[in-house]
Protein backbone atom coordinates (compact mmCIF):
# COMPACT_ATOMS: atom_id res chain seq x y z
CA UNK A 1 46.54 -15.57 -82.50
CA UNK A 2 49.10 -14.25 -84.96
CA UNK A 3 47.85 -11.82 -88.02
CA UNK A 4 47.50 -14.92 -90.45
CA UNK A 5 44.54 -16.74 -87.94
CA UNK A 6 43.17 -13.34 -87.48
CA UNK A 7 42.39 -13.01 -90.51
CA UNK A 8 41.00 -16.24 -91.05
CA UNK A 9 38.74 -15.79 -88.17
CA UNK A 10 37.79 -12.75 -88.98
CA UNK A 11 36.66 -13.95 -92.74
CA UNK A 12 34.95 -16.93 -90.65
CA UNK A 13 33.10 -14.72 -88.69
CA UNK A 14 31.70 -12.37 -91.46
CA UNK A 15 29.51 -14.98 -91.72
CA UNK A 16 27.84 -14.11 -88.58
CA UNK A 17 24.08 -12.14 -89.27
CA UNK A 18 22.41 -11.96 -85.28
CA UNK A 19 24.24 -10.93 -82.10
CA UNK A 20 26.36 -13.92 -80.04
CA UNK A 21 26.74 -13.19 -76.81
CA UNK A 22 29.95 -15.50 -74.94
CA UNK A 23 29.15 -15.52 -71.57
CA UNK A 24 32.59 -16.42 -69.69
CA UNK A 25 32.47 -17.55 -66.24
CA UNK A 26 35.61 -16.80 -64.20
CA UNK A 27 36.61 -16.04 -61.14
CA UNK A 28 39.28 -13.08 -58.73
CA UNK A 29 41.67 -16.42 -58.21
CA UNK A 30 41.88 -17.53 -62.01
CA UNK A 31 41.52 -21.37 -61.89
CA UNK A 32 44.33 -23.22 -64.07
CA UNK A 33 43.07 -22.30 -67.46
CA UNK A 34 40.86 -19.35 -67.10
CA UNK A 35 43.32 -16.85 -67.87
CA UNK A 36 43.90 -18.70 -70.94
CA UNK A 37 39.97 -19.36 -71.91
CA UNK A 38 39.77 -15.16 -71.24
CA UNK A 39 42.30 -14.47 -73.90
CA UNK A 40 40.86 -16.61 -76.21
CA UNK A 41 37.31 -15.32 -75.90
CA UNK A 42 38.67 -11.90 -76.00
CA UNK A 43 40.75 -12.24 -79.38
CA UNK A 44 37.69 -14.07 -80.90
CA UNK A 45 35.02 -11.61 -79.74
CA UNK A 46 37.39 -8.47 -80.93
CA UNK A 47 37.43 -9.94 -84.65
CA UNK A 48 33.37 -9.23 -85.27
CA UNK A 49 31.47 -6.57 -84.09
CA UNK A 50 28.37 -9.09 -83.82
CA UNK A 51 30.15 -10.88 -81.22
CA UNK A 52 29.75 -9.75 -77.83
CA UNK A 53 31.83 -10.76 -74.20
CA UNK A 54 30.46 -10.84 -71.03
CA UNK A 55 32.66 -11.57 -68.26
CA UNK A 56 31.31 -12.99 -65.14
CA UNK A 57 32.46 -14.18 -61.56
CA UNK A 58 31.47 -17.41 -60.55
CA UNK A 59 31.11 -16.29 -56.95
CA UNK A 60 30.28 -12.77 -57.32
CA UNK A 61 27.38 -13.71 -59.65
CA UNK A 62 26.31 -17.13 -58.51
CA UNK A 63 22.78 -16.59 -59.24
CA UNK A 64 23.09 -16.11 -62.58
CA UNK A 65 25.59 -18.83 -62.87
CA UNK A 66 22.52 -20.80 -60.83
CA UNK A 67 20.32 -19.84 -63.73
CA UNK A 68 22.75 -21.15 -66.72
CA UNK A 69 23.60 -24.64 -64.21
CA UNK A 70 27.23 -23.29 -64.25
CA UNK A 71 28.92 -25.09 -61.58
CA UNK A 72 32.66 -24.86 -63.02
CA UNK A 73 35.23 -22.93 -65.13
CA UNK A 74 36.40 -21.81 -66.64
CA UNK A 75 32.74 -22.14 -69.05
CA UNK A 76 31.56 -20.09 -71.94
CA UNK A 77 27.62 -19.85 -72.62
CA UNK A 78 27.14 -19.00 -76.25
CA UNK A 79 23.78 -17.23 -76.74
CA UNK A 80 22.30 -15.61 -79.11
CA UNK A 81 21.66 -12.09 -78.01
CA UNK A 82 20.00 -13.20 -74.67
CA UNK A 83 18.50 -16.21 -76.08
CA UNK A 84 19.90 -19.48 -74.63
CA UNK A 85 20.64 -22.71 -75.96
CA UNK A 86 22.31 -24.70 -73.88
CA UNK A 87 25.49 -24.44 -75.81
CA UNK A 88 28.44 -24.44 -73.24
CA UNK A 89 32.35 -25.23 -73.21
CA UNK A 90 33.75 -26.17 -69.76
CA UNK A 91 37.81 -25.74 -70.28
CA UNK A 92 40.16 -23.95 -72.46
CA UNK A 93 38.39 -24.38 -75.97
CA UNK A 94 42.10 -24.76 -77.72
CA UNK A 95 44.10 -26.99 -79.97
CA UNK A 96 41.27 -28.74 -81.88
CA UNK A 97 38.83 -27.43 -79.84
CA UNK A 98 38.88 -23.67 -80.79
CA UNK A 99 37.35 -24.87 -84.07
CA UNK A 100 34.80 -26.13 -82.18
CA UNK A 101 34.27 -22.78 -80.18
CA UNK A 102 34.23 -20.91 -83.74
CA UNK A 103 31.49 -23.52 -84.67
CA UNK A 104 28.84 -22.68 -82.06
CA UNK A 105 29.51 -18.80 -82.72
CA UNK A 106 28.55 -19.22 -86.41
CA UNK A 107 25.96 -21.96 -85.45
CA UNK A 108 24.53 -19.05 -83.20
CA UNK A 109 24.73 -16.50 -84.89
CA UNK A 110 24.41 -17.74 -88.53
CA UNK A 111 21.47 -20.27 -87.71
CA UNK A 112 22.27 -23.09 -90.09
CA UNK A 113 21.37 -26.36 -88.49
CA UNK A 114 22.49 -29.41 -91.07
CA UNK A 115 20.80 -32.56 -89.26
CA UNK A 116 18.83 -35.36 -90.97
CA UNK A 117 14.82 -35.78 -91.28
CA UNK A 118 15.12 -38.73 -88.52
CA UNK A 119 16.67 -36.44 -85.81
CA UNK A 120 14.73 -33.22 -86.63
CA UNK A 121 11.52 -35.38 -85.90
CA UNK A 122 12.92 -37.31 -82.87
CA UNK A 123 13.90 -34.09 -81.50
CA UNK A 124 10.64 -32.23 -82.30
CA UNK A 125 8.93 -35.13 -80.60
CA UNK A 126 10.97 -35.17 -77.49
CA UNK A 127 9.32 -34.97 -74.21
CA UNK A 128 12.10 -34.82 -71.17
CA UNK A 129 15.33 -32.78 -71.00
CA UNK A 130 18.75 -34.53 -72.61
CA UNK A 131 21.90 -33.52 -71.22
CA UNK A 132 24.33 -33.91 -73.28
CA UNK A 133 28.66 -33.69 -72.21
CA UNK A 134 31.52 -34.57 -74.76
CA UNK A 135 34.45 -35.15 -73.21
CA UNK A 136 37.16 -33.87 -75.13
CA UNK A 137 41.15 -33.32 -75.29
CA UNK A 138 42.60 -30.60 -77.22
CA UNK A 139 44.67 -32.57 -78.99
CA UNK A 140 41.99 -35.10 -80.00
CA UNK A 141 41.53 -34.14 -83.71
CA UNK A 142 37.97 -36.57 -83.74
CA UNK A 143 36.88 -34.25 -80.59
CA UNK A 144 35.56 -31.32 -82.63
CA UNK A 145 32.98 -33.48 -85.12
CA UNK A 146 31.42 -34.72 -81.50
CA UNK A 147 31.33 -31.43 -79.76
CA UNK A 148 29.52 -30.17 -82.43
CA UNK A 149 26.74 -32.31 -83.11
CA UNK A 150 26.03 -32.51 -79.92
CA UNK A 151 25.85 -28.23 -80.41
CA UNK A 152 23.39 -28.61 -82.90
CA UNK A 153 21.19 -30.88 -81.47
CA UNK A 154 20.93 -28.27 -78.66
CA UNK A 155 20.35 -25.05 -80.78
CA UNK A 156 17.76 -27.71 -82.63
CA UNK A 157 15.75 -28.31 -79.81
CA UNK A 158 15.10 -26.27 -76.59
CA UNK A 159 14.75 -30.14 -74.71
CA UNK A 160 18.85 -30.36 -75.51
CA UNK A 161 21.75 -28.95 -73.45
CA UNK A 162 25.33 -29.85 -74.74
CA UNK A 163 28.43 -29.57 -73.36
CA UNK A 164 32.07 -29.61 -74.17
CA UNK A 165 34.01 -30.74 -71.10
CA UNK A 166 38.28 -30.72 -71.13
CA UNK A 167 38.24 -33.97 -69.36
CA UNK A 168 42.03 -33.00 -68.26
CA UNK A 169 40.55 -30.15 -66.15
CA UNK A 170 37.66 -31.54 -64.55
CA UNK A 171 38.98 -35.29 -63.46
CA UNK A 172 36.64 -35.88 -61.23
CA UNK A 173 34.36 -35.81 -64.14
CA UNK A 174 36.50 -38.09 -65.87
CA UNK A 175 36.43 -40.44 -62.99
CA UNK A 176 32.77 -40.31 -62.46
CA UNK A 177 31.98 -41.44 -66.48
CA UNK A 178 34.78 -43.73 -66.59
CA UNK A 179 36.42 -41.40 -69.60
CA UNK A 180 39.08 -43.92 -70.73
CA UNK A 181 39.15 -42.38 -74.12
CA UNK A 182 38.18 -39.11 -76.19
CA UNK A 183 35.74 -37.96 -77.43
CA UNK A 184 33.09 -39.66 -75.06
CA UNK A 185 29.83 -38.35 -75.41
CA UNK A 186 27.74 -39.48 -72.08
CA UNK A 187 24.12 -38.54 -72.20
CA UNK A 188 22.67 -38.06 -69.40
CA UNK A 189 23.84 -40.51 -66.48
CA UNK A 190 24.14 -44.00 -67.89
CA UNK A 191 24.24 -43.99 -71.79
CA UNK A 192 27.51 -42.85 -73.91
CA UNK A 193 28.95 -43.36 -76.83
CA UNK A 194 32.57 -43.33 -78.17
CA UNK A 195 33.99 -41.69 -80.38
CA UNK A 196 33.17 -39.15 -83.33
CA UNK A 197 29.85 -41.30 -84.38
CA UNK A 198 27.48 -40.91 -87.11
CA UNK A 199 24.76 -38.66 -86.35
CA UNK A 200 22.29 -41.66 -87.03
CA UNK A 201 24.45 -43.80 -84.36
CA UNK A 202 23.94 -40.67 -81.94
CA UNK A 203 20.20 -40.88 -82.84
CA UNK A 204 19.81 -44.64 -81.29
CA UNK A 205 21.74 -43.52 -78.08
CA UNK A 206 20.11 -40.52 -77.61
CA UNK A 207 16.44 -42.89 -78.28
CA UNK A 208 17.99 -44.90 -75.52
CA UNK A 209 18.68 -42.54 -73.43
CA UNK A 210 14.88 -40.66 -73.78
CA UNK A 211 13.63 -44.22 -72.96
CA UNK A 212 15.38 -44.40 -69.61
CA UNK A 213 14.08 -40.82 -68.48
């Protein structure tokens, strides 16, 4: 980052009141991007003194990775002090997608959740786990509204996971949910959705998806 997004990061992330804690999952033989997805994390965490890095080998501490359902990386787990919420980026969050990374840390660690009266009850009255994974690019610039809504419907409700995935790094993920286009937002197996939908257009999907569980 040069001094002017510094300092426009930093400003963002005065916002911040509780501890975040990025939990980055590497590995000895950097894969493609993790270099990249280190630096990052380490110029973000650097700007606020509420913002914490933990650095962690994928092999060298599989059980925790076990624990979190980390099965790739580069990843990031943003918690809140040690409290998890299923918040995770697989892939370099960059391009359009840092904004999305600064997001979740001020979603974390600032607490505001801004979802309608219709989700808040759907999700209070959830039953069975949701996973949710947006498939992103980062030069999609309709990628970061997806990634995080699907964030705060996981810090919202402890039933949610959310994920962003950089489809370009995992294309055997790609492949599998027959990502044609960005963002795709695939919940659980066999629903998805297209594009950077209204929340109330997530709603029905995710209502479709709870029925099929």
């Amino acid at each position: 980052m040069d001094t002017d997004t510094q300092n426009q990061v930093r400003e963002l992330l005065s916002t911040v009141s509780t501890p975040v804690t990025l939990h980055l999952f590497t590995q000895e033989f950097e894969c493609g991007y993790c270099k990249e997805t280190r630096q990052i994390a380490e110029e973000v965490s650097a700007l606020s003194d509420l913002v914490t890095l933990e650095i962690h080998d994928l092999q060298a501490d599989s059980e925790l990775a076990a624990s979190l359902n980390i099965d790739k990386i580069p990843a990031i787990a943003v918690f809140e002090g040690d409290k998890d919420f299923g918040i995770r980026f697989y892939g370099i969050p960059s391009g359009y997608e840092f904004t999305s990374f600064l997001e979740a840390i001020l979603l974390v660690g600032a607490g505001s959740v801004e979802l309608e009266k219709e989700t808040l009850a759907f999700l209070e009255a959830l039953d069975e786990p949701l996973h949710l994974q947006v498939f992103v690019t980062p030069t999609c610039p309709y990628c970061p509204r997806a990634v995080s809504l699907a964030h705060m419907l996981a810090y919202a409700s402890p039933k949610i996971t959310a994920d962003m995935v950089e489809v370009t790094e995992f294309p055997h993920l790609g492949n599998r949910y027959h990502v044609m286009g960005v963002p795709r937002t695939v919940i659980g197996e066999e629903v998805y959705v297209e594009g950077a939908v209204p929340e109330r257009m997530l709603l029905d999907k995710l209502k479709a998806a709870a029925q099929r569980s």
